[in-house]
C-alpha atoms as a PDB file:
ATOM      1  CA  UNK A   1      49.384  82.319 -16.736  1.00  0.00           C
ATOM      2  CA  UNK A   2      47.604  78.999 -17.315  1.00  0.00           C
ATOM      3  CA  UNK A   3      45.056  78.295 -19.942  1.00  0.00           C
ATOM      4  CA  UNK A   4      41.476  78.935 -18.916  1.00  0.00           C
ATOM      5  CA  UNK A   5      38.938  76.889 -21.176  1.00  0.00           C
ATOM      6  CA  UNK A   6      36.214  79.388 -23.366  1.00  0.00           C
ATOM      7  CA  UNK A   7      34.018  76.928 -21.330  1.00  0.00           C
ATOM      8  CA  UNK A   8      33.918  79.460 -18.650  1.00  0.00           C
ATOM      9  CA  UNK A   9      30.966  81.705 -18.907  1.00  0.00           C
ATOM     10  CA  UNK A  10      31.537  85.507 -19.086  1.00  0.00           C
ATOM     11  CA  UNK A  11      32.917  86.657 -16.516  1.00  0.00           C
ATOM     12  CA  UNK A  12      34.751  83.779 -14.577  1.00  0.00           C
ATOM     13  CA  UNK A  13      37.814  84.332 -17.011  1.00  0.00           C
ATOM     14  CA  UNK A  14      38.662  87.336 -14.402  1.00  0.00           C
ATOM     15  CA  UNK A  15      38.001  85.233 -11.249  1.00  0.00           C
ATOM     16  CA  UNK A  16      40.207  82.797 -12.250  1.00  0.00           C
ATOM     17  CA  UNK A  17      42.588  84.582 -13.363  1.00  0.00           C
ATOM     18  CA  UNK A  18      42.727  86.451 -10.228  1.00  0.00           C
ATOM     19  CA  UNK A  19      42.211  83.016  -7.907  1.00  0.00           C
ATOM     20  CA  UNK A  20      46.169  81.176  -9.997  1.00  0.00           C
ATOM     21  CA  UNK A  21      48.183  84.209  -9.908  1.00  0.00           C
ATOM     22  CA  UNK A  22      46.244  84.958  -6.076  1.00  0.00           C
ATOM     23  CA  UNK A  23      46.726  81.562  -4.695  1.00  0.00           C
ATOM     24  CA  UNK A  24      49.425  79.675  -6.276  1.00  0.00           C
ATOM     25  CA  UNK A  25      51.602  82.320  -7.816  1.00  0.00           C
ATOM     26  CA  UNK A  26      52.337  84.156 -11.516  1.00  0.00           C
ATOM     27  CA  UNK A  27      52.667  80.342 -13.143  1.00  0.00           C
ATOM     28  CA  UNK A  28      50.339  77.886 -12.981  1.00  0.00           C
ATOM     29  CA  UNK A  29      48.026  75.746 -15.248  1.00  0.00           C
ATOM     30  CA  UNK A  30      44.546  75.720 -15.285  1.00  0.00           C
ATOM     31  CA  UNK A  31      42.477  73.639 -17.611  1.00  0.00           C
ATOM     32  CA  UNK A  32      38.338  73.821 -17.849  1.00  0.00           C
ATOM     33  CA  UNK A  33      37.153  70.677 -18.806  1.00  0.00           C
ATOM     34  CA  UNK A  34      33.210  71.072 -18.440  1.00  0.00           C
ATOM     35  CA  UNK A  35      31.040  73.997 -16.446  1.00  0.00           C
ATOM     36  CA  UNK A  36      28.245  74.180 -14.489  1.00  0.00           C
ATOM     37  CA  UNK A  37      25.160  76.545 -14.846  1.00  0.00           C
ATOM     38  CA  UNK A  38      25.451  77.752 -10.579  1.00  0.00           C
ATOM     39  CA  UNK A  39      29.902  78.514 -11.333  1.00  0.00           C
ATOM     40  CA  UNK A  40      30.463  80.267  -8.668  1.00  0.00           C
ATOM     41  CA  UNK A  41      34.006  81.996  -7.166  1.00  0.00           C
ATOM     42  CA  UNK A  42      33.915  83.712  -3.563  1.00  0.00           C
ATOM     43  CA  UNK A  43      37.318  84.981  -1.467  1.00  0.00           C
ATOM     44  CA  UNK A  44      36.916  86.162   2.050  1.00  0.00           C
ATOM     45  CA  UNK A  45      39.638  87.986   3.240  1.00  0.00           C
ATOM     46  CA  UNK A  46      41.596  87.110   7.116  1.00  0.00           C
ATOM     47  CA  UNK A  47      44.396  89.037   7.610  1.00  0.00           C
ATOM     48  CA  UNK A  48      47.363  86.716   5.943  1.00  0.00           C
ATOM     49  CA  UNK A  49      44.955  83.777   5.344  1.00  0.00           C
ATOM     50  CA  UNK A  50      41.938  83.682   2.955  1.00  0.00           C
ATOM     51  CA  UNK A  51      39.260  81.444   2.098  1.00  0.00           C
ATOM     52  CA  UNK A  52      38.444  80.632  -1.323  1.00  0.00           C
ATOM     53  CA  UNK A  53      35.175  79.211  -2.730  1.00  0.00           C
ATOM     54  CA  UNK A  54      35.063  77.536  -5.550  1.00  0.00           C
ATOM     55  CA  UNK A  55      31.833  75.880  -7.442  1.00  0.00           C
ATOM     56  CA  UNK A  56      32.880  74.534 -10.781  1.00  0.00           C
ATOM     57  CA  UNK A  57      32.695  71.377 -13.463  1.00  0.00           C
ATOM     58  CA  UNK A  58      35.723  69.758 -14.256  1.00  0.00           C
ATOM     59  CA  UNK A  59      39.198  71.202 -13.877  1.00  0.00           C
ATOM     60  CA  UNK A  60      42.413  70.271 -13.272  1.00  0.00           C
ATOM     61  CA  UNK A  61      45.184  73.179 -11.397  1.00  0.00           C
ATOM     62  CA  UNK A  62      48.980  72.354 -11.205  1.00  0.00           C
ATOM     63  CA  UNK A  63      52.410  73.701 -10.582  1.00  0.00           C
ATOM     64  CA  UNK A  64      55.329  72.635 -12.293  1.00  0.00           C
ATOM     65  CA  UNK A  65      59.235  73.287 -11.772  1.00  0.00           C
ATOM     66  CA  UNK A  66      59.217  75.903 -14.308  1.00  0.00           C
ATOM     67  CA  UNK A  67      56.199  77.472 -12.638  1.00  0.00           C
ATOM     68  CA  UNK A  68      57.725  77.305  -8.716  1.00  0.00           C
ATOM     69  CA  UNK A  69      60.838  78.615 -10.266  1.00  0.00           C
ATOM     70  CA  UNK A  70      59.418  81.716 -11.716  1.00  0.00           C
ATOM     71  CA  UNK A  71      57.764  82.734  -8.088  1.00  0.00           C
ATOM     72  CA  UNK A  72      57.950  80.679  -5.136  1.00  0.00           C
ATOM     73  CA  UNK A  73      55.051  82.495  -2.687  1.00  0.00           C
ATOM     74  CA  UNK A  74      55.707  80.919   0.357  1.00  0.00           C
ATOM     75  CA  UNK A  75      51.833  79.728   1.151  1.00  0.00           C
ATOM     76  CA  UNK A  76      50.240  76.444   2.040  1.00  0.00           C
ATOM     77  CA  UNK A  77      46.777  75.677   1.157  1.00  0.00           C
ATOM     78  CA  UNK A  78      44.333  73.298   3.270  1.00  0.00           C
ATOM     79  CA  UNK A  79      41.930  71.927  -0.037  1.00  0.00           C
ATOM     80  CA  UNK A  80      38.698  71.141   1.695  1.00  0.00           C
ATOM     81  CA  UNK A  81      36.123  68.633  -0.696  1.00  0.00           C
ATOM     82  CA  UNK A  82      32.719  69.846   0.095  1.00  0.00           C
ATOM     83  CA  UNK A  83      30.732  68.422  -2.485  1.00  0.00           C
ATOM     84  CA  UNK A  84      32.192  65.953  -5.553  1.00  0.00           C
ATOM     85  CA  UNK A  85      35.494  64.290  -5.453  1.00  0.00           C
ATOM     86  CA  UNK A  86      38.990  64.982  -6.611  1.00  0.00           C
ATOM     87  CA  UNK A  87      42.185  63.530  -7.189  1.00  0.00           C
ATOM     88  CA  UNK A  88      45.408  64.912  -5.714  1.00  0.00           C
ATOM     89  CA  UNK A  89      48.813  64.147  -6.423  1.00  0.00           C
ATOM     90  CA  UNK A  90      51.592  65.885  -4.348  1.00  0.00           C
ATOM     91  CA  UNK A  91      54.793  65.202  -2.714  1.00  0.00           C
ATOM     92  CA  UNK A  92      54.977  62.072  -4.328  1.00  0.00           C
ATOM     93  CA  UNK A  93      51.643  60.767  -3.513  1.00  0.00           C
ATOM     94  CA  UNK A  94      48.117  59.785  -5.026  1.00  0.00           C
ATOM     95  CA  UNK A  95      44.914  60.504  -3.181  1.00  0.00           C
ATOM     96  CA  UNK A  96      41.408  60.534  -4.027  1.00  0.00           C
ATOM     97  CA  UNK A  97      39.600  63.057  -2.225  1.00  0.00           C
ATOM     98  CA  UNK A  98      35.649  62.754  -1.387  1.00  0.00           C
ATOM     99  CA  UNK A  99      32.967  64.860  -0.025  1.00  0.00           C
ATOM    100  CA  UNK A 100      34.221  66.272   3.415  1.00  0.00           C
ATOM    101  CA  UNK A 101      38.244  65.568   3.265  1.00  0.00           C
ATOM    102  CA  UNK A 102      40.911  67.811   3.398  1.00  0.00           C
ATOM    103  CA  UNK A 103      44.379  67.295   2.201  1.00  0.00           C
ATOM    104  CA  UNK A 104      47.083  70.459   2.444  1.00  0.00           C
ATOM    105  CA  UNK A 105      49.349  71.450  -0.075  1.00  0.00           C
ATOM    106  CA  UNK A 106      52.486  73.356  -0.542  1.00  0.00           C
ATOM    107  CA  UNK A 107      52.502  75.740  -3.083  1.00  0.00           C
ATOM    108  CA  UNK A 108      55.985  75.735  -3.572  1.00  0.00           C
ATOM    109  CA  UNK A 109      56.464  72.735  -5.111  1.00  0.00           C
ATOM    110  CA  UNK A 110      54.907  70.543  -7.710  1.00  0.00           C
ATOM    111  CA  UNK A 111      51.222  69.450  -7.906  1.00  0.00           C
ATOM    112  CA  UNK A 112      48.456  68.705  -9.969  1.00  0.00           C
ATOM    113  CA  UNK A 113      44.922  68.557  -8.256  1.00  0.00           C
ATOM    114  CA  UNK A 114      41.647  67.654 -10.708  1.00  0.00           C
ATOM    115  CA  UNK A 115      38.298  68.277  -9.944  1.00  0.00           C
ATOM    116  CA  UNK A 116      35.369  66.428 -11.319  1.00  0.00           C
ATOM    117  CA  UNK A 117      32.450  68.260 -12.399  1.00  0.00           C
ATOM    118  CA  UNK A 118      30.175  68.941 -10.616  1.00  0.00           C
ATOM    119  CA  UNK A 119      32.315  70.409  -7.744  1.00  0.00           C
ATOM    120  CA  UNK A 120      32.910  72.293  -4.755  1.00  0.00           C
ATOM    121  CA  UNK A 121      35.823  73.256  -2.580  1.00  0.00           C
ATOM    122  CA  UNK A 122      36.875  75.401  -0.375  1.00  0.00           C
ATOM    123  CA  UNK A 123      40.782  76.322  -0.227  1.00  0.00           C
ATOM    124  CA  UNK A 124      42.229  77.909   2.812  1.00  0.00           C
ATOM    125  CA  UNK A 125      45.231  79.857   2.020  1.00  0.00           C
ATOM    126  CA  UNK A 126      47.639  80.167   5.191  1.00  0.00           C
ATOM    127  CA  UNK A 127      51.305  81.293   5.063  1.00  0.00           C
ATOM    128  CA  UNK A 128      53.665  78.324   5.656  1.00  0.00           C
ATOM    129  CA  UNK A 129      55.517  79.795   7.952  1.00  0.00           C
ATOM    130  CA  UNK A 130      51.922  79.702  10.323  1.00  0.00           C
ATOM    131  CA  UNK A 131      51.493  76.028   9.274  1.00  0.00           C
ATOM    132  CA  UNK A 132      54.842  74.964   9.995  1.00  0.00           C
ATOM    133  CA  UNK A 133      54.272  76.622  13.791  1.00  0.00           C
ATOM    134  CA  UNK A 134      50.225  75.131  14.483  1.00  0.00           C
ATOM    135  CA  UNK A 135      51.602  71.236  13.054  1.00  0.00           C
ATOM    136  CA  UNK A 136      54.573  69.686  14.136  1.00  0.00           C
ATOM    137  CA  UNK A 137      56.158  68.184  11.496  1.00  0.00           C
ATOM    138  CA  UNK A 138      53.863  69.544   9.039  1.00  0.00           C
ATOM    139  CA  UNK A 139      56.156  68.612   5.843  1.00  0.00           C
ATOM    140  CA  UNK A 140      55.547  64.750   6.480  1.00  0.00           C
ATOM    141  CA  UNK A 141      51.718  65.274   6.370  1.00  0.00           C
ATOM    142  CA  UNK A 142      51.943  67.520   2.656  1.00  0.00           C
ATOM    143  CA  UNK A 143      49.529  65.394   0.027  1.00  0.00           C
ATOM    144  CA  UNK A 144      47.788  63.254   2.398  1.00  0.00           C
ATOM    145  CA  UNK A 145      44.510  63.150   3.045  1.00  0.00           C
ATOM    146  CA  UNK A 146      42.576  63.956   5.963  1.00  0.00           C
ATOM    147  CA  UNK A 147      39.298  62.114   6.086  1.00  0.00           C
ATOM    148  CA  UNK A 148      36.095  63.624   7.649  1.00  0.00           C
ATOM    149  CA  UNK A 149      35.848  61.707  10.222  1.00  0.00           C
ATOM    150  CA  UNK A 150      39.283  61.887  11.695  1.00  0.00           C
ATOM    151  CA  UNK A 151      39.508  64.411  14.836  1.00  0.00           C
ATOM    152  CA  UNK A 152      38.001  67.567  14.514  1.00  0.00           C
ATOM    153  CA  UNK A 153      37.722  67.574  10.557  1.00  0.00           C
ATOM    154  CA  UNK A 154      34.274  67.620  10.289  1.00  0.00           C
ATOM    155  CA  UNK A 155      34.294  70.537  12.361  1.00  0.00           C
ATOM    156  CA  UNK A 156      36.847  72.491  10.837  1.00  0.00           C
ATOM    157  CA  UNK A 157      35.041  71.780   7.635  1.00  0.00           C
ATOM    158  CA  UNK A 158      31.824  73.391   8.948  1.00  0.00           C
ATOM    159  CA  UNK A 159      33.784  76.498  10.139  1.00  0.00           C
ATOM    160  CA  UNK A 160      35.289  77.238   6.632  1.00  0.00           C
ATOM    161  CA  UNK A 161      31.359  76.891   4.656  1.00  0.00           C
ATOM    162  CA  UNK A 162      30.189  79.102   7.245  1.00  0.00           C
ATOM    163  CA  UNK A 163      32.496  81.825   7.009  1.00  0.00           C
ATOM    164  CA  UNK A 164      32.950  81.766   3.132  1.00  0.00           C
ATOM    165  CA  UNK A 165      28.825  82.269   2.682  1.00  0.00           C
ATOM    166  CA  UNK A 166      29.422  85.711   4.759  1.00  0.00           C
ATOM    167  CA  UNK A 167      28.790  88.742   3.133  1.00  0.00           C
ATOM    168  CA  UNK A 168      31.922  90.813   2.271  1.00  0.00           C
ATOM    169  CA  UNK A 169      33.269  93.090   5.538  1.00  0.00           C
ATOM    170  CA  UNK A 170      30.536  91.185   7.669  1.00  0.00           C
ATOM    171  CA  UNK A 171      33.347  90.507  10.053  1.00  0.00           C
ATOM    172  CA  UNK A 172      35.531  93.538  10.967  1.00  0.00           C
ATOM    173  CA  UNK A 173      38.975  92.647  10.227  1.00  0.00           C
ATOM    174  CA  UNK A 174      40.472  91.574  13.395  1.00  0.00           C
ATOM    175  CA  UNK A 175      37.555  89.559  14.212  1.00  0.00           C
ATOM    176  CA  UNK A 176      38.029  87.618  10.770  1.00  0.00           C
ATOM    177  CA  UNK A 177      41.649  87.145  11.296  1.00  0.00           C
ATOM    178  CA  UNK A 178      41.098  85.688  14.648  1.00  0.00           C
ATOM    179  CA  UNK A 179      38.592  83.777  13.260  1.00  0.00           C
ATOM    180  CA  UNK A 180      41.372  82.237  10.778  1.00  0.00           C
ATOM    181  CA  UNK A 181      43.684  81.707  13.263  1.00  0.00           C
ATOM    182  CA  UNK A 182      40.552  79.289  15.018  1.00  0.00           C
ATOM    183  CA  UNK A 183      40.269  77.585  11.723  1.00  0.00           C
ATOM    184  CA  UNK A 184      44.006  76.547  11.701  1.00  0.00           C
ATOM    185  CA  UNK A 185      44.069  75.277  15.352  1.00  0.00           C
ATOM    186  CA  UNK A 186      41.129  73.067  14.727  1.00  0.00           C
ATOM    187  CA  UNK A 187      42.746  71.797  11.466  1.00  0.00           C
ATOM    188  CA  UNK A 188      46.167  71.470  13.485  1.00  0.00           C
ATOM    189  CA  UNK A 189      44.443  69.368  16.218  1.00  0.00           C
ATOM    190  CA  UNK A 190      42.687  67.141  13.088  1.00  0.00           C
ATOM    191  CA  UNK A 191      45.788  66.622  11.848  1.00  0.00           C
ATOM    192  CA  UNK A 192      47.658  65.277  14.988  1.00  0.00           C
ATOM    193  CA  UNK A 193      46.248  61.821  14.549  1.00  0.00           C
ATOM    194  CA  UNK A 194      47.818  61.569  11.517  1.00  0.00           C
ATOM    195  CA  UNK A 195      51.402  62.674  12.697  1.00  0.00           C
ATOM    196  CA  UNK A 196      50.816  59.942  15.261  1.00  0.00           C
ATOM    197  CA  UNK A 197      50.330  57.336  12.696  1.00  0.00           C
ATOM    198  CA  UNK A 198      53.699  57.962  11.529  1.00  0.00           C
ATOM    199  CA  UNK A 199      56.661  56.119  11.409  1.00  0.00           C
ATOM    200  CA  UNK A 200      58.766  56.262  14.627  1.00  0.00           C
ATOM    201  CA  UNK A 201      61.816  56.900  13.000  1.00  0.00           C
ATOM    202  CA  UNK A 202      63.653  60.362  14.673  1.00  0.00           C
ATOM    203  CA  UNK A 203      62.304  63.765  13.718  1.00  0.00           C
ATOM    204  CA  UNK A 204      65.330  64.380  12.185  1.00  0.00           C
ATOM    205  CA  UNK A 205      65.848  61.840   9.517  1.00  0.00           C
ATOM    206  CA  UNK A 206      62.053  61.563   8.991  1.00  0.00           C
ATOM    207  CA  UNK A 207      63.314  65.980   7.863  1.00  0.00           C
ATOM    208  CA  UNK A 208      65.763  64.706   5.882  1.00  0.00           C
ATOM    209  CA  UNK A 209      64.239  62.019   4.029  1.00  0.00           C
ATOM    210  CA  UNK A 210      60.999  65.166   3.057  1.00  0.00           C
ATOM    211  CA  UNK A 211      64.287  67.227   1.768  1.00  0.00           C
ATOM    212  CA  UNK A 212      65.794  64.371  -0.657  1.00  0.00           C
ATOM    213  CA  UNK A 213      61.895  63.532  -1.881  1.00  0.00           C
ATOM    214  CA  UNK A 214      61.910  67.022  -2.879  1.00  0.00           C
ATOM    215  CA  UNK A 215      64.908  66.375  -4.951  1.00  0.00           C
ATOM    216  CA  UNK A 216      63.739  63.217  -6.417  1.00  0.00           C
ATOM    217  CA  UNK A 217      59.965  65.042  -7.312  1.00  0.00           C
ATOM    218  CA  UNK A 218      61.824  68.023  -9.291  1.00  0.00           C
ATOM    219  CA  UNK A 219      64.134  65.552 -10.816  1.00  0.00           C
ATOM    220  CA  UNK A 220      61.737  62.626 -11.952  1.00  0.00           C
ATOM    221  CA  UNK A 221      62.234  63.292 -15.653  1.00  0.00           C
ATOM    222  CA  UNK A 222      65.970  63.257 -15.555  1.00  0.00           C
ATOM    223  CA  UNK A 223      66.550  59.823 -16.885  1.00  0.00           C
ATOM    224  CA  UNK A 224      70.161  60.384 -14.807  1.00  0.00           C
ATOM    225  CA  UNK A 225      68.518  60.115 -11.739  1.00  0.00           C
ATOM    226  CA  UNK A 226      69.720  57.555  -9.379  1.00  0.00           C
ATOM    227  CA  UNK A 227      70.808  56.846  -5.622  1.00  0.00           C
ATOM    228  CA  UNK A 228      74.629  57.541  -6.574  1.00  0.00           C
ATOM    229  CA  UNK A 229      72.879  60.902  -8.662  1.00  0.00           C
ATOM    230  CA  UNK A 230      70.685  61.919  -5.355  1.00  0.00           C
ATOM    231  CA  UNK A 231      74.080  61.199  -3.219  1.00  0.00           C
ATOM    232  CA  UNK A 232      76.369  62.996  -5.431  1.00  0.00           C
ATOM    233  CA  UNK A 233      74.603  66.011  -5.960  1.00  0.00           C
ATOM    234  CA  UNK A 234      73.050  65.953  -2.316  1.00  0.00           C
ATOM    235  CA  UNK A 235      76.575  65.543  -0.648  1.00  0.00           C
ATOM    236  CA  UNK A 236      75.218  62.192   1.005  1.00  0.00           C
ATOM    237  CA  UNK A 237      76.918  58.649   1.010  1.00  0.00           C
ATOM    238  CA  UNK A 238      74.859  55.932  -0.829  1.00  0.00           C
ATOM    239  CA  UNK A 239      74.846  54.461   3.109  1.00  0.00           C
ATOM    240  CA  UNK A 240      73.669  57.386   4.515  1.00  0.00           C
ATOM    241  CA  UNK A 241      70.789  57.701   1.826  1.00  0.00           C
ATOM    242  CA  UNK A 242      69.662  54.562   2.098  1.00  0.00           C
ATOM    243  CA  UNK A 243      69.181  54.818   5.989  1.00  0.00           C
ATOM    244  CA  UNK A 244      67.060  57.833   4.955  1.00  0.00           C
ATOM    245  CA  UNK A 245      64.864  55.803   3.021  1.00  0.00           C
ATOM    246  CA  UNK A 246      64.407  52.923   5.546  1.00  0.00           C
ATOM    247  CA  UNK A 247      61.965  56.101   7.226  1.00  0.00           C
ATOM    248  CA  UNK A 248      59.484  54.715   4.430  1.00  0.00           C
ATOM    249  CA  UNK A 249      60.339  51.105   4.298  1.00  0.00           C
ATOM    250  CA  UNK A 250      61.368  51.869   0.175  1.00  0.00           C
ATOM    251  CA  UNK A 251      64.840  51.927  -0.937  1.00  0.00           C
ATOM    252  CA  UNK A 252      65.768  55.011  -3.187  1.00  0.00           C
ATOM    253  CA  UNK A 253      65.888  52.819  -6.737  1.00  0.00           C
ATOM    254  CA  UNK A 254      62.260  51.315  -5.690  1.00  0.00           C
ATOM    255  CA  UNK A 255      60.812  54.804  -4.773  1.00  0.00           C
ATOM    256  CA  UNK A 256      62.097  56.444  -7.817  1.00  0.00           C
ATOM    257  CA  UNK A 257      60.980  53.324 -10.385  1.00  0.00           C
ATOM    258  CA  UNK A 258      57.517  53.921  -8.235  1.00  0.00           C
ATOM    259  CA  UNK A 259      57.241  57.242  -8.599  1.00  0.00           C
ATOM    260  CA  UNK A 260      57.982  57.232 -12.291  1.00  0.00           C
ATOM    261  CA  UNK A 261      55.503  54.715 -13.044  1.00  0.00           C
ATOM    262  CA  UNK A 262      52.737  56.356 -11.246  1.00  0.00           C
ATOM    263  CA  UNK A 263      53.094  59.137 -13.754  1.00  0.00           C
ATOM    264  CA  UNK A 264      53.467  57.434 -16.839  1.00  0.00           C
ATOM    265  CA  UNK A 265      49.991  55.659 -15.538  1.00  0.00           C
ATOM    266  CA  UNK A 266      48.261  59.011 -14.382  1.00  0.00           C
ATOM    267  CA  UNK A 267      49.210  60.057 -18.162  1.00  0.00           C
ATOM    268  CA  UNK A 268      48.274  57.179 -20.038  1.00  0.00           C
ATOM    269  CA  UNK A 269      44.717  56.880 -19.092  1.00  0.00           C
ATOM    270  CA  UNK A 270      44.224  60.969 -19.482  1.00  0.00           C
ATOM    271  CA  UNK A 271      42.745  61.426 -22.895  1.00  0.00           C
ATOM    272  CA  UNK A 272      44.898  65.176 -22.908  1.00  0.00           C
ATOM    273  CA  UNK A 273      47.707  62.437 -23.684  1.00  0.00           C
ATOM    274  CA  UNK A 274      45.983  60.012 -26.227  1.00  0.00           C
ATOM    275  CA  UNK A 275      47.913  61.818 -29.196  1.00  0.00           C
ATOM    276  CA  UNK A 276      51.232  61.077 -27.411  1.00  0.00           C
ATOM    277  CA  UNK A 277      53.189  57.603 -28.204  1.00  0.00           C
ATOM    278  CA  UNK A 278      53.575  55.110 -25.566  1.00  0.00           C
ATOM    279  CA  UNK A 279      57.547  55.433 -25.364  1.00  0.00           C
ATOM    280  CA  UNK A 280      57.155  59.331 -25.742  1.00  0.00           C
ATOM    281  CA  UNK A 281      55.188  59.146 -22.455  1.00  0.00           C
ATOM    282  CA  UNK A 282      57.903  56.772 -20.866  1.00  0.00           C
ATOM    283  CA  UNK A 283      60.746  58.547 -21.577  1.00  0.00           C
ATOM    284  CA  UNK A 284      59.728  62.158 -20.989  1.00  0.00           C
ATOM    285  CA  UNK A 285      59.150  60.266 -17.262  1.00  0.00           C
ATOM    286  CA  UNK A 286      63.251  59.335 -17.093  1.00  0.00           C
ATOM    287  CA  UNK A 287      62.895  55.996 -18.480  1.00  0.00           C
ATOM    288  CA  UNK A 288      65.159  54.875 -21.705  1.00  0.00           C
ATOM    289  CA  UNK A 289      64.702  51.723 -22.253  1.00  0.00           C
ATOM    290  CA  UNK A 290      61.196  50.225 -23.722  1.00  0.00           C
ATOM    291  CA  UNK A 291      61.404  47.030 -22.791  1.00  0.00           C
ATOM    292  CA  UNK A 292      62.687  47.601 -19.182  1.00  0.00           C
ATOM    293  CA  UNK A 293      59.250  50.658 -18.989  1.00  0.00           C
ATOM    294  CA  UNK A 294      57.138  47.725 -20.243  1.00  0.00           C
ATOM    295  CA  UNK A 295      58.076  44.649 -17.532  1.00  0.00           C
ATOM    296  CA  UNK A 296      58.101  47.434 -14.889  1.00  0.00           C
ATOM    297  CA  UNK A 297      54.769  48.213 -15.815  1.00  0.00           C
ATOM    298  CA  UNK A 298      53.693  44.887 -16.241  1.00  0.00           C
ATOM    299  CA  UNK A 299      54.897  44.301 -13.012  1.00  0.00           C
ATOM    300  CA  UNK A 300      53.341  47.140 -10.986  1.00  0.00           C
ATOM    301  CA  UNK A 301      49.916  47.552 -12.552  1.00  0.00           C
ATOM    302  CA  UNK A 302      49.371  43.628 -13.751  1.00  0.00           C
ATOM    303  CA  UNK A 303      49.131  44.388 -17.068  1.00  0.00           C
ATOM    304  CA  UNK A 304      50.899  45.484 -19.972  1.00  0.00           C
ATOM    305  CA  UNK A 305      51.268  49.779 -20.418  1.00  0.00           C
ATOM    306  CA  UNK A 306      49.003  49.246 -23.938  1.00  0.00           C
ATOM    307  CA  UNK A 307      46.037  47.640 -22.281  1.00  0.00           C
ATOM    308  CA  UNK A 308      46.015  50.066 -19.271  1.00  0.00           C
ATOM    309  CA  UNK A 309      45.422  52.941 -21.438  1.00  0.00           C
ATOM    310  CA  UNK A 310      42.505  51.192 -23.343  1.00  0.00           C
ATOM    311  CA  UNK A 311      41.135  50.010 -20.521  1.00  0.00           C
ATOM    312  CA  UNK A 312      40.981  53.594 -18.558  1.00  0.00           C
ATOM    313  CA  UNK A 313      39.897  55.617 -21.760  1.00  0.00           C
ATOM    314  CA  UNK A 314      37.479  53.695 -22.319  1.00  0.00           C
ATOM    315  CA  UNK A 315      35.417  54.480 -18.902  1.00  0.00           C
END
């Protein structure tokens, strides 16, 4: 179970408690930052899906390997920002998320989603299985973000605050189920304009390029990680993974040195890490050589890894 702040006021320990081991499975990490006065946890129950409510200061939820490992649940959740903003990083991306977006998440593999205080969102809980068969391709669309204003969002948005102010058993069960089941086609039609942004690359190797992302995400810290590592252990030829990659326009060494930067940034300006070194930081992320971490760094964020973490803790 995750750690739940004694910034909670009585009685949200329980809610929360039941929302992580509810929603994400047995494992996962909850921090409470800062609360508000109105804190304020709802569920409404559809069948297989269920809306969650959640009014709150600043938080932050996420899954690690270990935690996936210990109970992999087989549910998706649509994360719906109705008041506030967030930040979201999954399947190897970074989004900000503001009043009105969506983004979904699988909650079977790694995230970490902070909310800033004051907050409000509502998560819709929805068996993969149901997402993979409303959105075509739905894997390729995991951590991105789905503005308001795109397709039917705004809609679907107003659907989900109406139903989770409801009182409980309002709805007979079938009629709430059903009413789920209109929630996900709205969201699935919403989503279509981002699966038509995508590349054009073939369904299949756009598949197989979500499969060895996977394998990079749960492997980031392994400072063996490599193309001829992801090949090997994959059963792929370096050719073959590089024409995998080409789906994102990113060859396997770039997305990987990417990817481990963007952590080693998203740690260093998070005061929970202001005790840790520098190098600690870099080389818990796969890297082992300082002076290679630093030019990368350099390189990517235009200035060196010292300055970026004075300059974000000190906003």
């Amino acid at each position: 179970m995750g750690q739940v702040s004694a910034l909670l006021k009585p009685g949200t320990e329980e809610a929360m408690a039941r929302y992580t081991s509810t929603m994400h499975g047995e494992r996962t990490q909850v921090e409470v930052f800062t609360r508000v006065a109105d804190y304020a946890f709802n569920t409404f129950d559809m069948g297989s899906m269920e809306l969650l409510s959640l009014r709150c200061g600043t938080l932050t939820m996420r899954r690690d390997v270990a935690d996936i490992r210990t109970r992999p649940n087989g549910m998706s959740t649509f994360v719906h920002q109705v008041r506030g903003r967030s930040s979201f990083r999954h399947y190897g991306n970074q989004i900000e998320l503001e009043e009105g977006d969506f983004s979904l998440c699988n909650n079977s593999t790694q995230y970490d989603l902070r909310l800033f205080g004051p907050n409000e969102v509502i998560l819709f809980r929805v068996p993969t299985t149901m997402v993979e068969d409303n959105i075509p391709s739905s894997h390729l669309l995991y951590g991105k973000r789905l503005a308001r204003h795109e397709g039917l969002a705004s809609m679907a948005g107003a659907m989900m605050r109406d139903l989770t102010v409801r009182a409980p058993g309002e709805l007979e069960p079938a009629i709430a189920e059903q009413a789920g089941r209109h929630v996900l086609k709205v969201l699935a039609s919403s989503y279509m304009s981002l699966s038509e942004d995508r590349n054009s690359a073939s369904s299949i190797m756009s598949g197989r390029f979500w499969k060895v992302k996977l394998f990079v995400e749960e492997h980031l810290r392994n400072p063996e990680l490599s193309p001829s590592f992801i090949a090997r252990r994959l059963g792929l030829s370096d050719r073959y993974l590089r024409m995998i990659f080409a789906v994102s326009g990113e060859s396997p060494s770039s997305y990987i040195l990417r990817r481990r930067l963007e952590e080693c940034a998203a740690q260093l300006g998070d005061a929970r890490w202001r005790n840790y070194s520098i190098t600690n930081i870099a080389f818990s992320w796969g890297f082992n050589s300082a002076p290679h971490f630093t030019r990368s760094f350099r390189a990517r964020y235009c200035c060196s890894p010292r300055d970026y973490r004075q300059q974000k803790l000190s906003q």
